[in-house]
Protein backbone atom coordinates (compact mmCIF):
# COMPACT_ATOMS: atom_id res chain seq x y z
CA UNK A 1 0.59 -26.24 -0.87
CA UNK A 2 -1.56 -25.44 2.44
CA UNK A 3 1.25 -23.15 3.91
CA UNK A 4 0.80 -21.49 0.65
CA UNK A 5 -3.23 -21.20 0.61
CA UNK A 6 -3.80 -20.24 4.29
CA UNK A 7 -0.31 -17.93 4.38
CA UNK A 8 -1.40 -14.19 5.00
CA UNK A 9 2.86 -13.57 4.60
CA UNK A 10 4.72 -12.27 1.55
CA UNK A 11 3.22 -11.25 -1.78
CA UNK A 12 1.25 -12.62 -4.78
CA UNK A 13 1.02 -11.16 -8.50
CA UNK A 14 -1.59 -10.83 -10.57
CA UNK A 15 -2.02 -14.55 -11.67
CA UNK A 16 -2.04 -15.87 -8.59
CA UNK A 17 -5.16 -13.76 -7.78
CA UNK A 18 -6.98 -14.55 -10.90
CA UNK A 19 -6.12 -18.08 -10.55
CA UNK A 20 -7.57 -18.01 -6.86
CA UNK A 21 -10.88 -16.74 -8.54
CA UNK A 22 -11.36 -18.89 -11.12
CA UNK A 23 -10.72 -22.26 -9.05
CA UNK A 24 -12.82 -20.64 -6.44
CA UNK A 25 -16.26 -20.18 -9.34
CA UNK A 26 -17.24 -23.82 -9.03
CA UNK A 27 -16.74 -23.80 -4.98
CA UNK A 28 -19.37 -20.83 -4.79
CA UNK A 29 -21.09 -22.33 -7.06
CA UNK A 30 -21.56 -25.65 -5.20
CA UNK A 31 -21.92 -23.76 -1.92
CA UNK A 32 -25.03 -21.88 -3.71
CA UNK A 33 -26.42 -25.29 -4.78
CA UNK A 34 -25.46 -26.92 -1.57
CA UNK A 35 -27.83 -23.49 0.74
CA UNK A 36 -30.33 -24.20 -2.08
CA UNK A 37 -30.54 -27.97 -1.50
CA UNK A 38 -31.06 -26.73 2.48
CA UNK A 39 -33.92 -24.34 1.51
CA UNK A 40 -32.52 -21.14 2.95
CA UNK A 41 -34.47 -18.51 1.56
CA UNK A 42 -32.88 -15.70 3.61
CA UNK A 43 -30.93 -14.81 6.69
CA UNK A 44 -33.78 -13.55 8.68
CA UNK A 45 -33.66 -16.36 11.48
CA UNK A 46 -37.35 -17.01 11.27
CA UNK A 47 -36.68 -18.67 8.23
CA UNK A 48 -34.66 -21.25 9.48
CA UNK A 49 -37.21 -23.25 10.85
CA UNK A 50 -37.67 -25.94 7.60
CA UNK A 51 -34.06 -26.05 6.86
CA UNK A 52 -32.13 -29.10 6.29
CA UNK A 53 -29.16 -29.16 8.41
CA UNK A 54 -26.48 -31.13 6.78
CA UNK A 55 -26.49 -29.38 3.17
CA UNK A 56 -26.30 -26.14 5.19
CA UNK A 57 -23.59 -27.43 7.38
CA UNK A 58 -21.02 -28.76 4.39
CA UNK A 59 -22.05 -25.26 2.77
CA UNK A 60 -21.07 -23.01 5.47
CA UNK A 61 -17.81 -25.13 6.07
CA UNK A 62 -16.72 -24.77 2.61
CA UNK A 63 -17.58 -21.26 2.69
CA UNK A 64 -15.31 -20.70 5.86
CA UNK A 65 -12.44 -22.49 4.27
CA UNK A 66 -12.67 -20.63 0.89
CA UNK A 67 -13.07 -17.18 2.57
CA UNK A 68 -9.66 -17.88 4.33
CA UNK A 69 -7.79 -18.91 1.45
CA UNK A 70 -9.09 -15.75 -0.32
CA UNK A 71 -8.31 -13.60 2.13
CA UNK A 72 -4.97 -14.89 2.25
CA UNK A 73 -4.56 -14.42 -1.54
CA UNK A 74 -5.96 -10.96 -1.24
CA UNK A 75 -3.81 -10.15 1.76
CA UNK A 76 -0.37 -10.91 0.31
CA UNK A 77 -1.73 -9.26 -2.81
CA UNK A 78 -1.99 -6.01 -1.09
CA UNK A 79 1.61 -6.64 0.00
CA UNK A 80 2.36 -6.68 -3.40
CA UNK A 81 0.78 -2.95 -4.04
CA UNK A 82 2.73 -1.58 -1.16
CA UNK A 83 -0.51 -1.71 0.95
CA UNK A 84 -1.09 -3.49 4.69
CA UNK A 85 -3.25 -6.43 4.63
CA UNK A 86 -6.18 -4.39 6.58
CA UNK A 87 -6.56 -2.82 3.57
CA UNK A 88 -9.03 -5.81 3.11
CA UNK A 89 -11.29 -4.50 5.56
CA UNK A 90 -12.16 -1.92 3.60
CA UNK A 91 -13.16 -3.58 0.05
CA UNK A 92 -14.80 -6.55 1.93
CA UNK A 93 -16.35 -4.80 5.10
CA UNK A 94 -19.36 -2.85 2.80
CA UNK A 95 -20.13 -6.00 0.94
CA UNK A 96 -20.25 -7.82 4.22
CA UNK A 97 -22.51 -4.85 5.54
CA UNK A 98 -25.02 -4.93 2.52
CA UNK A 99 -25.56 -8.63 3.70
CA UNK A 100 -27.89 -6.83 6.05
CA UNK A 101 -27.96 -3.22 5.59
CA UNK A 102 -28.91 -2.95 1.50
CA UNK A 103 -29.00 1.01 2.08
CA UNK A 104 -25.37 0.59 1.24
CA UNK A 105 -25.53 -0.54 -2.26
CA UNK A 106 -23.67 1.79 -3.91
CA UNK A 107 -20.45 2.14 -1.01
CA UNK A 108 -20.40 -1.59 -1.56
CA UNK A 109 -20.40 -2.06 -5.80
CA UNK A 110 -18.07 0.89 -5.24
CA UNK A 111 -15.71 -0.74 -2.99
CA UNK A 112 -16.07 -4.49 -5.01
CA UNK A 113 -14.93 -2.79 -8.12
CA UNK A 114 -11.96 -0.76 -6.86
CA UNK A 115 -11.23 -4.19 -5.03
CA UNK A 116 -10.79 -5.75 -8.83
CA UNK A 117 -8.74 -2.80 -9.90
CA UNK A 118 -6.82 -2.48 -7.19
CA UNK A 119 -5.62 -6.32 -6.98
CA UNK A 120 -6.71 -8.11 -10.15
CA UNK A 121 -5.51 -4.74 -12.49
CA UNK A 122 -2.62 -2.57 -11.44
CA UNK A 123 0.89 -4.02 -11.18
CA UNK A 124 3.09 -4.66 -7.57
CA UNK A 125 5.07 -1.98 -6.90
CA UNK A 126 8.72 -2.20 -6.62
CA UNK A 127 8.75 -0.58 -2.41
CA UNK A 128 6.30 -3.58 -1.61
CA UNK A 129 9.52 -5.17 -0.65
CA UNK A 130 9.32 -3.46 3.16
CA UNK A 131 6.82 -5.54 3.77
CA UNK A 132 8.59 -8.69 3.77
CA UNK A 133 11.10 -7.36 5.68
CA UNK A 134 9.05 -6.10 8.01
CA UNK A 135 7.57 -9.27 8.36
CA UNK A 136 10.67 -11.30 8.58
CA UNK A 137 12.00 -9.14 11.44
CA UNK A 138 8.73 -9.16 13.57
CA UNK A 139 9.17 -13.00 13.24
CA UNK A 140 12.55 -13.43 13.72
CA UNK A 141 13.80 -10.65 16.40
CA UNK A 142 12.96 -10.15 20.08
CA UNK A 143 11.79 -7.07 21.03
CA UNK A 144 14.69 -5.38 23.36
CA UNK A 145 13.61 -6.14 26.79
CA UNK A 146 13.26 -9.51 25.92
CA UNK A 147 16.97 -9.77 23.72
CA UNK A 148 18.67 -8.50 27.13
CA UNK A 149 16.44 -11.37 29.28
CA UNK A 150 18.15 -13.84 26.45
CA UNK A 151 21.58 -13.18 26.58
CA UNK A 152 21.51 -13.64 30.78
CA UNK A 153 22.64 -16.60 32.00
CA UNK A 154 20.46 -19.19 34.01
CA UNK A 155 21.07 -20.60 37.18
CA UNK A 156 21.26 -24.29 38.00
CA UNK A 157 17.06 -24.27 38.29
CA UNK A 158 16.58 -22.92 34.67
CA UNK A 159 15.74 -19.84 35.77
CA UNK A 160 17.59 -16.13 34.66
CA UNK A 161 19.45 -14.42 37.23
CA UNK A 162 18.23 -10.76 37.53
């Protein structure tokens, strides 16, 4: 079950992304309550001076692990469109950026809705295949220089003979 939530290889469907997002509501939800119960009013660091630090602590924690597990979701999800997982970058980078930039509203509503139609809407495509392969080789095969350095036999030291 963890090699499945933190695993940013192979693909996901539909379901499996909805089903990350609704078992993720009452996580956000508690990590809202839990920067509330802290008394973070903003992210200017001047504000930080009256915060409690173990609410804040548990909140950023679960934030970090629920941000990976999405991003994993949302990665092999993109494998399933045909698309690289760096695709990601692009629907969560402006969101990210409007944390402290808000000039870029509109970029970022535009980029979290085409993130929803992109993954939550439209169906895998049947080519999002390559990926896996492409993913099994880079695991499984040597690059050449280091195939030939394999296949040569070592001396009595454990080293290769040149």
């Amino acid at each position: 079950m963890l090699s499945y939530l933190f695993s940013f290889y192979g693909r996901s469907g539909r379901m499996a992304f909805w089903a990350n997002g609704l078992v993720y509501i009452p996580v956000y939800l508690a990590i809202l309550l839990l920067v509330e119960l802290a008394g973070v009013e903003s992210l200017h660091l001047d504000d930080f001076t009256s915060v409690q630090a173990w609410p804040l602590v548990v909140a950023i924690a679960l934030l970090f692990v629920a941000s990976i597990t999405s991003a994993a979701v949302a990665v092999r999800r993109l494998h399933d469109r045909g698309k690289p997982g760096f695709w990601l970058l692009l629907f969560w980078g402006p969101g990210i950026l409007y944390l402290w930039v808000p000039e870029i509203g509109l970029p970022a509503a535009i980029a979290a809705v085409w993130y929803y139609v992109e993954l939550g809407f439209l169906p895998g495509v049947e080519g999002a295949r390559d990926f896996e392969r492409r993913e099994a080789r880079a695991t499984t095969e040597l690059p050449p220089v280091m195939a030939r350095l394999e296949h040569r036999p070592a001396d009595g030291f454990g080293r290769r003979s040149v």
